[in-house]
C-alpha atoms as a PDB file:
ATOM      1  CA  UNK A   1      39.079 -72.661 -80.304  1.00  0.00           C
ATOM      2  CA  UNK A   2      37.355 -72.220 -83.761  1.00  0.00           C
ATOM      3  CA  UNK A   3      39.503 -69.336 -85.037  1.00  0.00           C
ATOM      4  CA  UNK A   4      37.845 -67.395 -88.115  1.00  0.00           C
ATOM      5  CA  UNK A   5      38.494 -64.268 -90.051  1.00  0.00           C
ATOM      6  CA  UNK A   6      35.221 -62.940 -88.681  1.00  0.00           C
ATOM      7  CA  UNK A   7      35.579 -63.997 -85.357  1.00  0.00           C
ATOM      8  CA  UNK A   8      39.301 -61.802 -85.490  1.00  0.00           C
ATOM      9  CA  UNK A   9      37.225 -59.245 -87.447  1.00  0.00           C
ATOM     10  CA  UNK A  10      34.628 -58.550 -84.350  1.00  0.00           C
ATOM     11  CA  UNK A  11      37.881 -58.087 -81.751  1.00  0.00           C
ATOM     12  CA  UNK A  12      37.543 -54.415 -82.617  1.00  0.00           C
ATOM     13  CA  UNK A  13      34.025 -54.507 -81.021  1.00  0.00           C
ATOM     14  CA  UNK A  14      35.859 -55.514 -77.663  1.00  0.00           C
ATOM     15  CA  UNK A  15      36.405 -53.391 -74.615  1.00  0.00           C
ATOM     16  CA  UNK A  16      40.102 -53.491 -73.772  1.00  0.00           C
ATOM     17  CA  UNK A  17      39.907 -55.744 -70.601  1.00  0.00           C
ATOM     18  CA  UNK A  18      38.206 -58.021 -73.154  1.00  0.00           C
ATOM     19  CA  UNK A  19      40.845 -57.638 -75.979  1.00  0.00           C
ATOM     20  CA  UNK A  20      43.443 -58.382 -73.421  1.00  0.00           C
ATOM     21  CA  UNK A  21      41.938 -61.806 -72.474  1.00  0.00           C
ATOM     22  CA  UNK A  22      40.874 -62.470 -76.221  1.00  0.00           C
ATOM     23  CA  UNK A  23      44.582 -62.141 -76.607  1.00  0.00           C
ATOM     24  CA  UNK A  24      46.116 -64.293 -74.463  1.00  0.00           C
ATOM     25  CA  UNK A  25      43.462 -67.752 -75.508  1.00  0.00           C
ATOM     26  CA  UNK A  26      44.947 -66.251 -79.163  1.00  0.00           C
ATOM     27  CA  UNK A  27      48.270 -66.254 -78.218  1.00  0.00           C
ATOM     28  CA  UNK A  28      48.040 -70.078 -77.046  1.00  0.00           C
ATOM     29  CA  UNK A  29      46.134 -71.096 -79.796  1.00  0.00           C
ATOM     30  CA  UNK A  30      48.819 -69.674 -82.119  1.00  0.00           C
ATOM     31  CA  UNK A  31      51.408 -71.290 -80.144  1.00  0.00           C
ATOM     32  CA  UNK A  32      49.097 -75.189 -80.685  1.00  0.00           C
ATOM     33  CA  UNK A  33      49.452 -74.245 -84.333  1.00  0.00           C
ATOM     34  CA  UNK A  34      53.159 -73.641 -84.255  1.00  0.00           C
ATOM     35  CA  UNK A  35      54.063 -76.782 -83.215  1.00  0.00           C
ATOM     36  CA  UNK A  36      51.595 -78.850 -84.893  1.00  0.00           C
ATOM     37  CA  UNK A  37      50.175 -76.929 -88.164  1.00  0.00           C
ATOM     38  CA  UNK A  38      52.461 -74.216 -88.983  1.00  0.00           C
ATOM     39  CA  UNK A  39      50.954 -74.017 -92.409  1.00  0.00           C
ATOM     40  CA  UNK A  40      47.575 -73.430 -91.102  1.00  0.00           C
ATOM     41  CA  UNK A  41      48.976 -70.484 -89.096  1.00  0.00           C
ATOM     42  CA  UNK A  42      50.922 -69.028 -92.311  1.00  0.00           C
ATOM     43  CA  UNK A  43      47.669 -69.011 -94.003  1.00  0.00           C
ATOM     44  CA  UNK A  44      45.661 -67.327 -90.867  1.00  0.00           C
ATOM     45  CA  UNK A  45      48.545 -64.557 -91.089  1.00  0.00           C
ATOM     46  CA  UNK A  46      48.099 -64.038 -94.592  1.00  0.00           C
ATOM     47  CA  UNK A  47      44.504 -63.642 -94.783  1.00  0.00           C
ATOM     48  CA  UNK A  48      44.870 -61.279 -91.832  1.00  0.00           C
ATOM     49  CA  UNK A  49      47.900 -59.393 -93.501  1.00  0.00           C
ATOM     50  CA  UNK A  50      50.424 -59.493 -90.423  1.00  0.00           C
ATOM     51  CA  UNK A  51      53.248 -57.129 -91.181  1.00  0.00           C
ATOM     52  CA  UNK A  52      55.593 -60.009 -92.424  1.00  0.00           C
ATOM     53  CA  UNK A  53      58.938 -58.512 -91.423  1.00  0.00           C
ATOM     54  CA  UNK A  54      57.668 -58.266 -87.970  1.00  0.00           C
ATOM     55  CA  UNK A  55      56.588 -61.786 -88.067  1.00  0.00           C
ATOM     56  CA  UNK A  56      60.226 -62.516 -89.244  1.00  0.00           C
ATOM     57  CA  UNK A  57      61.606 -61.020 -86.166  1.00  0.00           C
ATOM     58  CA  UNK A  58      59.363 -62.578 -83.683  1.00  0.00           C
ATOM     59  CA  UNK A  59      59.688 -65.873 -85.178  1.00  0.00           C
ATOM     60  CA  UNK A  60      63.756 -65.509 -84.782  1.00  0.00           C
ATOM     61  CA  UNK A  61      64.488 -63.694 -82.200  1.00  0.00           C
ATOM     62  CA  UNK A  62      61.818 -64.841 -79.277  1.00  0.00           C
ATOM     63  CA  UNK A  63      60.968 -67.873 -77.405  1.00  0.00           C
ATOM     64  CA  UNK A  64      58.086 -69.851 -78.600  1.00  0.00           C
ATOM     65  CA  UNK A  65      56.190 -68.734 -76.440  1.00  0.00           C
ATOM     66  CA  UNK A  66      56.744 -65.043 -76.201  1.00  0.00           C
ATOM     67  CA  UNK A  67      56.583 -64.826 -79.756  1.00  0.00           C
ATOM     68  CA  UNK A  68      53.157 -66.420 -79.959  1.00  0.00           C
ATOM     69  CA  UNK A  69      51.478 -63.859 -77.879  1.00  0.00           C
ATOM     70  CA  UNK A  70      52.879 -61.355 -79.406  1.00  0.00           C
ATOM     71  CA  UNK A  71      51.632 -62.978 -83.269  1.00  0.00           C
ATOM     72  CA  UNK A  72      48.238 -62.645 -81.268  1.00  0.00           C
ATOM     73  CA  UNK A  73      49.188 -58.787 -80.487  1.00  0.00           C
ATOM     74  CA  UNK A  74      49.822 -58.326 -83.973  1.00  0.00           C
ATOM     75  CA  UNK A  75      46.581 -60.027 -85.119  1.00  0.00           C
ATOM     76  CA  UNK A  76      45.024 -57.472 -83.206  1.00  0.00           C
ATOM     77  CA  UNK A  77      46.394 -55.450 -83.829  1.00  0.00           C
ATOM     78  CA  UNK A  78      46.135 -55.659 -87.605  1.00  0.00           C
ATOM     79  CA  UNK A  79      42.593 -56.253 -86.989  1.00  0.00           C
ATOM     80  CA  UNK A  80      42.440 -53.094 -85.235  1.00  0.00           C
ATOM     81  CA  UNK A  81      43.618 -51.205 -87.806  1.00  0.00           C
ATOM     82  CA  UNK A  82      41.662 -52.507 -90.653  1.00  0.00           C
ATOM     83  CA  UNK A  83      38.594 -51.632 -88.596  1.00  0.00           C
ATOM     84  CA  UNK A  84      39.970 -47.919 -88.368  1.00  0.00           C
ATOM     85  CA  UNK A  85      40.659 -47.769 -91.801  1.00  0.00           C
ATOM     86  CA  UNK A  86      37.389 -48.982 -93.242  1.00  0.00           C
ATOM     87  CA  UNK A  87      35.173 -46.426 -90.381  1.00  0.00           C
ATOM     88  CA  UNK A  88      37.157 -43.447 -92.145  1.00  0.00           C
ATOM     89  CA  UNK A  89      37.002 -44.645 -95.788  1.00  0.00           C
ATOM     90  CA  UNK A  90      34.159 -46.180 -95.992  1.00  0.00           C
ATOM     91  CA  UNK A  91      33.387 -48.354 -99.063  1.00  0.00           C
ATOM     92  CA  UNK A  92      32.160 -46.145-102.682  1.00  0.00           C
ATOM     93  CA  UNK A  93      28.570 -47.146-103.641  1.00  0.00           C
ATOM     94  CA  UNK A  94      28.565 -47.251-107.312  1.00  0.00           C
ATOM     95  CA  UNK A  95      25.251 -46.706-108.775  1.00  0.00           C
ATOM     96  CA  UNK A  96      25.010 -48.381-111.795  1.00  0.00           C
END
């Protein structure tokens, strides 16, 4: 799986029976990258702005693989709420 920023940007476009399936092939492809290119991942979450001290948690307190699906739940759900935020407030035109 080629995972992008835009490709995690579209997931609001998703029905829900979609979204769930998106997230489970993102949930194994985070768990690939956290055994063999954690940094890769670290940057993903950055650029997506994952709520680090909920990262934190997952990352200590759950099984691999629990916490991996729920990283991709929080992906989402970031995603999610970016897409909210940006249909209510949409960008100011300046003209110039």
């Amino acid at each position: 799986m080629d995972l992008t920023i835009e490709t995690l940007n579209n997931v609001a476009l998703l029905p829900e029976k979609e979204r769930l399936l998106f997230a489970e092939v993102l949930g194994k492809h985070v768990a690939v990258l956290m055994t063999t290119d954690l940094h890769q991942l670290m940057q993903l979450l950055y650029r997506v702005d994952v709520d680090e001290q909920k990262l934190s948690y997952l990352l200590g307190n759950k099984p691999p693989h629990d916490a991996a699906l729920q990283i991709a739940e929080l992906m989402i759900e970031r995603q999610l709420q970016k897409s909210a935020h940006r249909k209510n407030d949409p960008p100011i035109k300046n003209d110039w």
